[in-house]
Protein backbone atom coordinates (compact mmCIF):
# COMPACT_ATOMS: atom_id res chain seq x y z
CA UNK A 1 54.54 8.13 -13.80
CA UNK A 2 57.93 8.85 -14.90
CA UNK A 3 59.35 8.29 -18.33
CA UNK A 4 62.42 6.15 -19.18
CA UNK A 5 63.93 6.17 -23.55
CA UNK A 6 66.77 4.62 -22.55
CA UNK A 7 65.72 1.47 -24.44
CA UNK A 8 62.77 0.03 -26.05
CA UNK A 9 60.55 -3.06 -26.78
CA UNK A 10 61.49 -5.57 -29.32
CA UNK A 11 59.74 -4.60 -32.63
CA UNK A 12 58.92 -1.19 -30.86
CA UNK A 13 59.74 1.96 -33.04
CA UNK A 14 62.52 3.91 -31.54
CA UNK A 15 61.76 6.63 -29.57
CA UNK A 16 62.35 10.33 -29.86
CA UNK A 17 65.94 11.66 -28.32
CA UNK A 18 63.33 15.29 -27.84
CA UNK A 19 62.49 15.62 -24.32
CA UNK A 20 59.41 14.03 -23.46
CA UNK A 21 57.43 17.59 -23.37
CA UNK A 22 58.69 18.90 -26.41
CA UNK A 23 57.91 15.71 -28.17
CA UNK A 24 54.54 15.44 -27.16
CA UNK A 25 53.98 19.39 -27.86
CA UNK A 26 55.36 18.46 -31.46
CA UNK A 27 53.21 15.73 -31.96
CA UNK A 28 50.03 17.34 -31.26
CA UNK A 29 50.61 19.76 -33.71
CA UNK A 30 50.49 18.06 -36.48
CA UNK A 31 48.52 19.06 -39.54
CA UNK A 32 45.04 18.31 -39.17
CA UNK A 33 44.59 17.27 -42.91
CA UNK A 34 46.50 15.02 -42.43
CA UNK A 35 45.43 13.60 -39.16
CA UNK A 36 41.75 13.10 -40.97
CA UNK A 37 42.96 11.66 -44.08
CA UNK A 38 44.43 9.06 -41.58
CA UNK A 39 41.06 8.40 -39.97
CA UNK A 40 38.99 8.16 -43.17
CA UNK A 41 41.19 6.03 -44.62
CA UNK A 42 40.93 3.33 -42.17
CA UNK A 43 37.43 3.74 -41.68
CA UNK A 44 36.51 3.56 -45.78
CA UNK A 45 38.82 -0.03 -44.89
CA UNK A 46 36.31 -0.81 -42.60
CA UNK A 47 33.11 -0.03 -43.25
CA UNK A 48 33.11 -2.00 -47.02
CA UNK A 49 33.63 -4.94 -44.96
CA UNK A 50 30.27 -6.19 -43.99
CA UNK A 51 31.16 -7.69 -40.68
CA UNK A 52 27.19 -8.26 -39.26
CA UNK A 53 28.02 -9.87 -35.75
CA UNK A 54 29.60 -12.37 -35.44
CA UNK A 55 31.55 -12.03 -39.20
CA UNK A 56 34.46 -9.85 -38.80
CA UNK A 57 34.52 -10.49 -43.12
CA UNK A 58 38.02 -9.16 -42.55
CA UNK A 59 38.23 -6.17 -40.82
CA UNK A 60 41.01 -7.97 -38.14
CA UNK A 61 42.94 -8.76 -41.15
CA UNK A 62 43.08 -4.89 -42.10
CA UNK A 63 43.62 -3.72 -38.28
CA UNK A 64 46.38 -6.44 -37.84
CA UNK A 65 48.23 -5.39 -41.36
CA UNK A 66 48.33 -1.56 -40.23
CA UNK A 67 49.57 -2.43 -36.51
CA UNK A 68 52.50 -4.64 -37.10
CA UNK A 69 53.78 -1.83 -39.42
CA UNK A 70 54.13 0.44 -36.73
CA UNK A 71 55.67 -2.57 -33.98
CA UNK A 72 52.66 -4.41 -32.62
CA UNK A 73 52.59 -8.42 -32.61
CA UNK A 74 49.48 -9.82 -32.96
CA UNK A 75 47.25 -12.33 -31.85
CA UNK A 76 44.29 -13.88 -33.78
CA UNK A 77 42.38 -16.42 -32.20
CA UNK A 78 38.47 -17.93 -32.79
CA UNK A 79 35.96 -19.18 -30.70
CA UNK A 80 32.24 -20.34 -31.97
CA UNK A 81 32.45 -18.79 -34.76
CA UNK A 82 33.75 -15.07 -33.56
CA UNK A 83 36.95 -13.39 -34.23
CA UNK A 84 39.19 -11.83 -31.56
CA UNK A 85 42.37 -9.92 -31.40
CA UNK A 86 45.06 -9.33 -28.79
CA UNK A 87 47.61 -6.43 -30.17
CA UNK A 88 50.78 -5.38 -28.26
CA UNK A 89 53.98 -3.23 -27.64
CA UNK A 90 55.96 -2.59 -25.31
CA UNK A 91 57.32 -3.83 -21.97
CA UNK A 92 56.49 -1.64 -19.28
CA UNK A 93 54.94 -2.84 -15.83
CA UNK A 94 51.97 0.05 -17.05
CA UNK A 95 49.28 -1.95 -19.12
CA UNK A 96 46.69 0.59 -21.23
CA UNK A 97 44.32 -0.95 -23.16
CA UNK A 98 42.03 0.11 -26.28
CA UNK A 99 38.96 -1.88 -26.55
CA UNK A 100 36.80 -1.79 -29.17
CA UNK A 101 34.99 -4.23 -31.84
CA UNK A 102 34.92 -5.07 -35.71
CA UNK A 103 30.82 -6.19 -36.05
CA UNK A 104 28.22 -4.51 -36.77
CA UNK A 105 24.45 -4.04 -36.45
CA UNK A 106 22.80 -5.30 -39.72
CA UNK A 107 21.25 -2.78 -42.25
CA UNK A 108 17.91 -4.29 -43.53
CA UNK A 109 15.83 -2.30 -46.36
CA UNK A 110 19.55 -1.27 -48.55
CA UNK A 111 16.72 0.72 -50.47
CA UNK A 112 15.82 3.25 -47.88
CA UNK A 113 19.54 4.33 -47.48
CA UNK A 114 21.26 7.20 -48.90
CA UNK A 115 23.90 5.27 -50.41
CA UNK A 116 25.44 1.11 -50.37
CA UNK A 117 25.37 1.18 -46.40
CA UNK A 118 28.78 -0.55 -46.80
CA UNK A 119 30.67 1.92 -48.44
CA UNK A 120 31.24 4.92 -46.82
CA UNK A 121 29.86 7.76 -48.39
CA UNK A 122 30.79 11.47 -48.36
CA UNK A 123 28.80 14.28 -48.71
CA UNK A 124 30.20 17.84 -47.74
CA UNK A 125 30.94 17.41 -44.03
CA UNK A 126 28.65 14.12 -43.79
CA UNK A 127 30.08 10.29 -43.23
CA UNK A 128 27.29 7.58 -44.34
CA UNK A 129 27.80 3.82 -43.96
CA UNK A 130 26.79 1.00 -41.35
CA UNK A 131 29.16 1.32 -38.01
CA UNK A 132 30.95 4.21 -39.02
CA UNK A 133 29.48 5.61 -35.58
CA UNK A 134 28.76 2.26 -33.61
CA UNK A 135 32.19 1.59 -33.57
CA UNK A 136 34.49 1.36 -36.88
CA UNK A 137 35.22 5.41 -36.41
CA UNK A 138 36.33 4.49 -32.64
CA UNK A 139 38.64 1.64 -34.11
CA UNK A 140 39.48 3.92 -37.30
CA UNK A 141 40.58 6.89 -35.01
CA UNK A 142 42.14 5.28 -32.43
CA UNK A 143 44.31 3.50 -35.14
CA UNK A 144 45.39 6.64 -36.79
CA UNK A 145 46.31 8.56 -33.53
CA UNK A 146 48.58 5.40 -32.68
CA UNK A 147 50.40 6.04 -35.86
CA UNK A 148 50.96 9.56 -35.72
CA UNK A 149 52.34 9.14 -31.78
CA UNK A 150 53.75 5.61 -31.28
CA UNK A 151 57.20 7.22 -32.15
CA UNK A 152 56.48 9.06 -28.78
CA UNK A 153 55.48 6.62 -26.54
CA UNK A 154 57.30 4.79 -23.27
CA UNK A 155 57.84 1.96 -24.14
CA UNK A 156 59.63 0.61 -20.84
CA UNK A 157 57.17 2.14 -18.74
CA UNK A 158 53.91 1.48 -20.81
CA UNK A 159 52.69 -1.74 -22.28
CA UNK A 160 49.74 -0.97 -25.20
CA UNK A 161 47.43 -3.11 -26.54
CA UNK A 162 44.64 -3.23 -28.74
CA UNK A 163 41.86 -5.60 -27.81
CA UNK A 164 39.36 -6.37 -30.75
CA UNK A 165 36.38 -8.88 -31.13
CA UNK A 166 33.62 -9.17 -33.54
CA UNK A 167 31.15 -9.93 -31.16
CA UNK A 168 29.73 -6.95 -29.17
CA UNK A 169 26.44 -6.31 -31.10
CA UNK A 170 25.66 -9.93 -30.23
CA UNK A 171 25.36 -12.07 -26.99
CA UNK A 172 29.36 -11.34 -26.23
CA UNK A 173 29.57 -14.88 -24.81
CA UNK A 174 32.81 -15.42 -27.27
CA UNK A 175 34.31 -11.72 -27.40
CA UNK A 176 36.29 -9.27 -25.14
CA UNK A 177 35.33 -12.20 -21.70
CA UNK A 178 37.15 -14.52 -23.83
CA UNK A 179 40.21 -12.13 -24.72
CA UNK A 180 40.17 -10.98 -20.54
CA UNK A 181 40.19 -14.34 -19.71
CA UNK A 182 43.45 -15.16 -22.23
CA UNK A 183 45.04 -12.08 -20.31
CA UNK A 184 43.85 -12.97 -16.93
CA UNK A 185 45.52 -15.94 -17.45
CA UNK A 186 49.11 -14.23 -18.36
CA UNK A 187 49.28 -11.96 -15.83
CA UNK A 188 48.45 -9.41 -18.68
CA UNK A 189 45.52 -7.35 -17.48
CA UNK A 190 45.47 -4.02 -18.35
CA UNK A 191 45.28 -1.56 -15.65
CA UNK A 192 44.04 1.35 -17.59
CA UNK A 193 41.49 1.24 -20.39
CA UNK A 194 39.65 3.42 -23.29
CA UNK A 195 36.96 1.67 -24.89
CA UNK A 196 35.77 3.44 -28.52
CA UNK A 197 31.91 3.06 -28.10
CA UNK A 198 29.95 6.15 -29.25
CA UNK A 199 29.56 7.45 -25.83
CA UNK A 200 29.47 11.31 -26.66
CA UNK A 201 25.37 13.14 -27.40
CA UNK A 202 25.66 15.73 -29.88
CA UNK A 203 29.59 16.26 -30.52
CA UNK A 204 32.47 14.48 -29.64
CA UNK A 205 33.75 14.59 -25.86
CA UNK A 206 30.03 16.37 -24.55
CA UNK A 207 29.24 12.92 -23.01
CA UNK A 208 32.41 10.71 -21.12
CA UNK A 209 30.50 6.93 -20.34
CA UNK A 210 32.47 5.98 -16.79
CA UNK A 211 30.33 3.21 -15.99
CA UNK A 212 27.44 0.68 -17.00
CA UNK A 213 24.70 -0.58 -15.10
CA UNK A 214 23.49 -4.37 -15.16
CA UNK A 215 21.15 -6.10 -16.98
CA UNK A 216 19.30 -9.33 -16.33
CA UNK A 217 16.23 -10.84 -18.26
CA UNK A 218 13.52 -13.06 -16.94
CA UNK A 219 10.99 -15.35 -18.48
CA UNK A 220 8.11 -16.78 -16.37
CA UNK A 221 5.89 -19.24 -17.30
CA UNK A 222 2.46 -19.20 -15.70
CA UNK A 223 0.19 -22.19 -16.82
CA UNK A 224 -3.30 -22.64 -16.35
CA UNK A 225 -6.21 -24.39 -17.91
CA UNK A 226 -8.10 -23.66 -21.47
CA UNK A 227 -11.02 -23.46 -21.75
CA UNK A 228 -14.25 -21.38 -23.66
CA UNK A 229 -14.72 -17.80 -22.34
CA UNK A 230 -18.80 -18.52 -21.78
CA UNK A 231 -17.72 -21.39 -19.42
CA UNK A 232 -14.94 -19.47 -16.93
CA UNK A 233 -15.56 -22.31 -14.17
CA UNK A 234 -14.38 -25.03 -15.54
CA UNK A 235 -11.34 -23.37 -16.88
CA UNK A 236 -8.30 -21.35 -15.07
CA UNK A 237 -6.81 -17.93 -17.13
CA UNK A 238 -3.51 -17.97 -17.27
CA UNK A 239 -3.65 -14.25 -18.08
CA UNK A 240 -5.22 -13.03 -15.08
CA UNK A 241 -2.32 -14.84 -13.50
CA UNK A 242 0.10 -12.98 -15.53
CA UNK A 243 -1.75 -9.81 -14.98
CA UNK A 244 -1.21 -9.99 -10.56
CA UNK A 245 1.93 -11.56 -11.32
CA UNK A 246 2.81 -8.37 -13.48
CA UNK A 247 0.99 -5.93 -11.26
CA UNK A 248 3.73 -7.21 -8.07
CA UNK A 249 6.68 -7.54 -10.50
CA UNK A 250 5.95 -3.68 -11.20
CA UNK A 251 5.38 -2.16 -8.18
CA UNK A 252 8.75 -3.97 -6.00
CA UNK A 253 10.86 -0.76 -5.03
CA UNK A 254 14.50 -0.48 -5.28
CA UNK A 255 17.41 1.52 -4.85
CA UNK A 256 16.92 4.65 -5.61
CA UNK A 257 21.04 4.69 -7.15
CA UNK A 258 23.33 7.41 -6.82
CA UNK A 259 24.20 11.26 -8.59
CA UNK A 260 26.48 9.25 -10.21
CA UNK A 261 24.56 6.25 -11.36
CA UNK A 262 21.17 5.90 -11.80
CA UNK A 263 18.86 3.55 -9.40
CA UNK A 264 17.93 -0.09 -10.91
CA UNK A 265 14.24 -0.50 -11.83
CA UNK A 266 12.16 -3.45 -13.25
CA UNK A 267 10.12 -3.27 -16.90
CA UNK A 268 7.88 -6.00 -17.93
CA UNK A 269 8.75 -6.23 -21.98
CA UNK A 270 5.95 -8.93 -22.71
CA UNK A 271 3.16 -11.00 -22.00
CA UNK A 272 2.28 -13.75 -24.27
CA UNK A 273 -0.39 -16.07 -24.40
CA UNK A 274 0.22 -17.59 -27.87
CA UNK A 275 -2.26 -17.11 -31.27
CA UNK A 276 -5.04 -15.49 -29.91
CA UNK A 277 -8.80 -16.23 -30.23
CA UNK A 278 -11.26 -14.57 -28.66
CA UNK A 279 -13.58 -17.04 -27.60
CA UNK A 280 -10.56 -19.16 -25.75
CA UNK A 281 -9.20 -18.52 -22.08
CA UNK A 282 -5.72 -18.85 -22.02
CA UNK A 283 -4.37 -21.99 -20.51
CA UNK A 284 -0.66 -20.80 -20.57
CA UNK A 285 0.95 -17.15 -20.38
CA UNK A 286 5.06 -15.72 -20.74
CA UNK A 287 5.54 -12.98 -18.68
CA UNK A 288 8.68 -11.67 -19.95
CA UNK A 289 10.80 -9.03 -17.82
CA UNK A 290 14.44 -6.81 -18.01
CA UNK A 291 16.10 -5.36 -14.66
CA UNK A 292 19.19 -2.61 -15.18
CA UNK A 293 20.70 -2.72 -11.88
CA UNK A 294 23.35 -0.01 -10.03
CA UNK A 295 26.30 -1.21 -8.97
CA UNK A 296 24.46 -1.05 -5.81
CA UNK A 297 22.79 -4.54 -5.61
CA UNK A 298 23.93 -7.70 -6.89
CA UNK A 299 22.17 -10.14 -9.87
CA UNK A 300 22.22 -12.16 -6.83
CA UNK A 301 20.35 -10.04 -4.49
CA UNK A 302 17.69 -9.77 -7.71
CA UNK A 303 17.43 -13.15 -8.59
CA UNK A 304 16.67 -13.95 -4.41
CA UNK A 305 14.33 -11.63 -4.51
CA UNK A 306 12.13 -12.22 -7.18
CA UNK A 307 11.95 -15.90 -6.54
CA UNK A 308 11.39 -15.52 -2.55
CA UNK A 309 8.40 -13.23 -4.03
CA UNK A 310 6.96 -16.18 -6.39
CA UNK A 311 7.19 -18.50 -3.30
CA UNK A 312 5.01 -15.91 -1.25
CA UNK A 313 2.58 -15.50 -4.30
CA UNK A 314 0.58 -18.55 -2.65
CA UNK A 315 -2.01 -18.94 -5.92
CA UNK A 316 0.83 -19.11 -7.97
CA UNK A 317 3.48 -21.40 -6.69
CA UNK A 318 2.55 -24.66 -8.09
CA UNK A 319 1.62 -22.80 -11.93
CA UNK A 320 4.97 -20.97 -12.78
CA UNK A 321 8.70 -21.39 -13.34
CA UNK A 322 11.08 -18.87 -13.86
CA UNK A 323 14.52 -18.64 -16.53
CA UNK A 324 16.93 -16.09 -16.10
CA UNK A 325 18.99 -15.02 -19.32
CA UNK A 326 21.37 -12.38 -20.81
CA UNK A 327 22.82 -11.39 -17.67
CA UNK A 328 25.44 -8.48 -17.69
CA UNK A 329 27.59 -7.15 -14.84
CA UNK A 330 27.21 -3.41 -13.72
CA UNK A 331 30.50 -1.36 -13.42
CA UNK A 332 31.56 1.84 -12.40
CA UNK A 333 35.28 3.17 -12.48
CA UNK A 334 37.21 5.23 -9.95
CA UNK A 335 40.70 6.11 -9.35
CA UNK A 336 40.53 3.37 -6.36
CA UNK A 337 39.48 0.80 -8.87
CA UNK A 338 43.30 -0.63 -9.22
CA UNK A 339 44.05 -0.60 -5.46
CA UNK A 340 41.00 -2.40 -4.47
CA UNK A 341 40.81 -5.17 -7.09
CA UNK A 342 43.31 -8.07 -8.34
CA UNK A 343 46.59 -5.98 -8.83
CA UNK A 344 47.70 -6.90 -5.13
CA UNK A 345 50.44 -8.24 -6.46
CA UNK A 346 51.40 -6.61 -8.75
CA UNK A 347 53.16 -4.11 -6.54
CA UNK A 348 55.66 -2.22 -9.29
CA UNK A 349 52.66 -0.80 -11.65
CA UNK A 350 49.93 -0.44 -8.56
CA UNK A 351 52.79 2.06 -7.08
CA UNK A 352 52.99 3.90 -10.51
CA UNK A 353 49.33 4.19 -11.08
CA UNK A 354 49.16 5.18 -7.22
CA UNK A 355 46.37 8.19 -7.45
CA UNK A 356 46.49 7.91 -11.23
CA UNK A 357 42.47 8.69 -12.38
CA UNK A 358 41.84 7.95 -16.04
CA UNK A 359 38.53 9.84 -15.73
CA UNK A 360 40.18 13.29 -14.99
CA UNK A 361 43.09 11.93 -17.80
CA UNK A 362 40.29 11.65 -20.12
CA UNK A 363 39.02 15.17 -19.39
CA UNK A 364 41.66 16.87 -19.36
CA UNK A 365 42.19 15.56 -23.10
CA UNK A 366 38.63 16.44 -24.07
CA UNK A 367 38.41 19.92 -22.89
CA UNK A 368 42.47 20.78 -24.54
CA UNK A 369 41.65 19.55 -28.19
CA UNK A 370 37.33 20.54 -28.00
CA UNK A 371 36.57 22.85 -25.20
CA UNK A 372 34.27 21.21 -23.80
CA UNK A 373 34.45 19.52 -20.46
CA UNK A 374 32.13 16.73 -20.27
CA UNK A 375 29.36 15.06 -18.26
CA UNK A 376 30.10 11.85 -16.72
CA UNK A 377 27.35 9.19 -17.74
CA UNK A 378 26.40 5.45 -17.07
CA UNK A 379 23.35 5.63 -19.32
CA UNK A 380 22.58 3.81 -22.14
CA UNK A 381 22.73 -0.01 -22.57
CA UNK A 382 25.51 -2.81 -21.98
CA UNK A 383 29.19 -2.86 -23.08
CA UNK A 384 32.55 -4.99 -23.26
CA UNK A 385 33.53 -2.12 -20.79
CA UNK A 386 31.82 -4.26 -17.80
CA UNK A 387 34.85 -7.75 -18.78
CA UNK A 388 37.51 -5.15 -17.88
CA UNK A 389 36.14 -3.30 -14.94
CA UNK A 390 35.57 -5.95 -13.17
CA UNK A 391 39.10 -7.79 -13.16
CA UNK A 392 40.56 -4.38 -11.39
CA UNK A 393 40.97 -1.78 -14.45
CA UNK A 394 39.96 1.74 -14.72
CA UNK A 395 37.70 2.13 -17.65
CA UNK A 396 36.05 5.23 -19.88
CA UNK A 397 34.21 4.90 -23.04
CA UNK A 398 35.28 7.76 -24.90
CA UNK A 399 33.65 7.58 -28.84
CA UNK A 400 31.84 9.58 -31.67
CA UNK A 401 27.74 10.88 -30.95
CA UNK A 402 25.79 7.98 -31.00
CA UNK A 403 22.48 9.35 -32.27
CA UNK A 404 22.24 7.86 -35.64
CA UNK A 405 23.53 4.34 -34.29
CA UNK A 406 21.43 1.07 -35.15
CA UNK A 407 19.80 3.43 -37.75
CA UNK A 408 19.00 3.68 -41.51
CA UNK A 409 21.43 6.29 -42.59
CA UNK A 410 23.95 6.00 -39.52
CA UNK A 411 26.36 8.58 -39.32
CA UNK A 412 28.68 10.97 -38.25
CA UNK A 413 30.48 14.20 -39.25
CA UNK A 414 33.98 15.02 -40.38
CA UNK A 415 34.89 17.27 -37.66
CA UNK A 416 33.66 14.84 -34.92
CA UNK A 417 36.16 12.02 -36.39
CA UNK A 418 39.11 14.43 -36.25
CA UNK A 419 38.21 15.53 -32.86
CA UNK A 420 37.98 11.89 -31.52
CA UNK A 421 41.77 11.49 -33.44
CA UNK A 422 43.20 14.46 -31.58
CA UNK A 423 41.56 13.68 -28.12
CA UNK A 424 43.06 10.07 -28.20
CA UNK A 425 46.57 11.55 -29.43
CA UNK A 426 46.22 13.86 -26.45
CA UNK A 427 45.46 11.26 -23.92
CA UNK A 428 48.48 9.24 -24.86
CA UNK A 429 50.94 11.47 -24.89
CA UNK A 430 49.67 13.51 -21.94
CA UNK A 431 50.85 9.93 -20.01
CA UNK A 432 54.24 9.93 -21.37
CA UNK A 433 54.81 13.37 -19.40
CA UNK A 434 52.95 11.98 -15.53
């Protein structure tokens, strides 16, 4: 990718006359204090919000305020109840993409925290407060290295957006699909992609999430007939039904997956015959199941499978029905991911991104600002990550350690923010010099 300053975007900050190495070898080398006051101010902005999915209780507002001052226009739309919003600048035929969300988890029991979980607290090299981790640092750090480098960026070859819902934590029905879809629509897609979940283990950048797999949910309903245990003739348990029916659901083999992404397997997560009583046989039983699936198989090729099963389970056919729910799309990324998908058309940015893998990019920028080159992951559960990957773009979720997430107490440290801050500083600017 080559870059262009002879003019920029409308509303875009002008760009440095500094040759496009120098620049970026300025920018980097900025103070650090600095760089984390940044951070920690926009994440204090965030985290006293309490935006418990799908209430964003403002936190769009704040993102929105500190992006048009550096040249973005904005875009605030709401559907059922969620907030969503589409940031931009630029006007180059290169679209890269920062994806990331405003709600939150809630934080039950205020008591048995440290401190008010939303306020972010401070203690020596400790960050307290609900989301700092799962994602408001992401947001907070990605919004800080944007305004210490956006005097450096492309804008005639690069078009950047921020893409922001507050509905992740949630069923994601109304969210990023919603915001894809809107871009989908405008010939806006973005080709390249960072999403700010807390993908890393231990410390920032040890753990680099290139992929997700799939999840789908089943509920079967197996009825019988009630009846007292002392008299098991004249009834028909429902429970022993559930019990083969669990037995076959548990032992079906699949594929065994890839060194790059685990195979899919099947867990029952609960049977349910209603209030029990011990002297009653069961008349009616939930079975209730979760498949994660490899980009190998399809929900499809699950949902035929299961069912043609039921159909062969000859006892059991004219007892049980089966709902599917919560189903989520696998994805893995690849440099091919751009060639292969919808950008056919789009000849001028496919011939720029030609060979272009934001997996090495992302690596590269790891290992210069930590030292540490990472493992490439697809483990762990769903995320907006799958809406984009699957219209064409290349996609990493690069974030803070994610081992206090969903918690009491979550946090993170001081040195992991200001790592994430100078890894996403180095990934942008290490474009503007492709």
């Amino acid at each position: 990718m080559q870059t262009s300053s002879q003019t920029r975007a409308t509303n875009a900050p002008a760009r440095s006359n500094i040759e496009p190495k120098v620049a970026v070898d300025a920018a980097l080398h900025s103070d650090q204090s600095v760089e984390l006051q940044q951070a920690l101010t926009h994440l204090t902005q965030l985290v006293h919000r309490p935006s418990v999915t799908p209430n964003d209780a403002g936190c769009q507002q704040y993102i929105t305020r500190i992006l048009q001052q550096i040249g973005f226009s904005i875009e605030s739309f709401e559907k059922q109840g969620v907030s969503n919003l589409i940031a931009k600048i630029g006007s180059g035929p290169i679209r890269v993409a920062f994806s990331g969300h405003t709600d939150v988890v809630p934080a039950p029991y205020p008591e048995n925290w440290s401190s008010d979980p939303f306020t972010l607290a401070i203690d020596g090299e400790k960050i307290t407060g609900r989301g700092v981790a799962d994602m408001k640092g992401g947001v907070a750090a990605m919004l800080a290295a944007f305004e210490m480098v956006v005097a450096h960026l492309d804008f005639d070859q690069f078009t950047f957006y921020f893409l922001i819902t507050s509905d992740e934590e949630g069923e994601a029905e109304f969210g990023t699909q919603e915001i894809i879809d809107k871009l989908e629509n405008r010939g806006e897609l973005p080709h390249l992609c960072i999403v700010g979940e807390p993908s890393s283990q231990t410390v920032v950048g040890d753990v680099l999430k290139i992929g997700r797999r799939g999840s789908l949910s089943g509920e079967i309903t197996i009825h019988g007939q009630q009846g007292h245990v002392a008299y098991p003739t004249n009834a028909n348990n429902a429970a022993h039904k559930a019990m083969t029916l669990g037995s076959w659901l548990s032992s079906l083999s699949w594929d065994e997956g890839t060194k790059d992404f685990p195979g899919t397997h099947l867990q029952i997560t609960a049977i349910n015959t209603g209030e029990w009583t011990d002297n009653i046989i069961p008349g009616r039983c939930t079975l209730q199941f979760n498949v994660r699936y490899s980009h190998k198989v399809s929900q499809e090729d699950i949902v035929k499978r299961i069912n043609d099963g039921l159909m062969q389970l000859k006892q059991l056919t004219s007892d049980i029905n089966i709902e599917w729910s919560r189903p989520c799309l696998p994805y893995l990324t690849s440099a091919e991911n751009i060639e292969s998908h919808h950008f056919s058309n789009d000849i001028e940015s496919t011939k720029l991104l030609q060979g272009f893998d934001l997996i090495v990019e992302a690596e590269k920028a790891i290992f210069s600002e930590v030292s540490i080159f990472p493992r490439l992951s697809v483990s762990g559960g769903t995320s907006d990550g799958r809406f984009i990957s699957n219209k064409g773009a290349q996609v990493v979720e690069l974030g803070l350690p994610n081992h206090s997430i969903h918690k009491t107490n979550e946090h993170i440290h001081k040195q992991d923010l200001l790592s994430l801050t100078k890894i996403y500083k180095r990934l942008l600017l290490n474009m503007m010099t492709k």
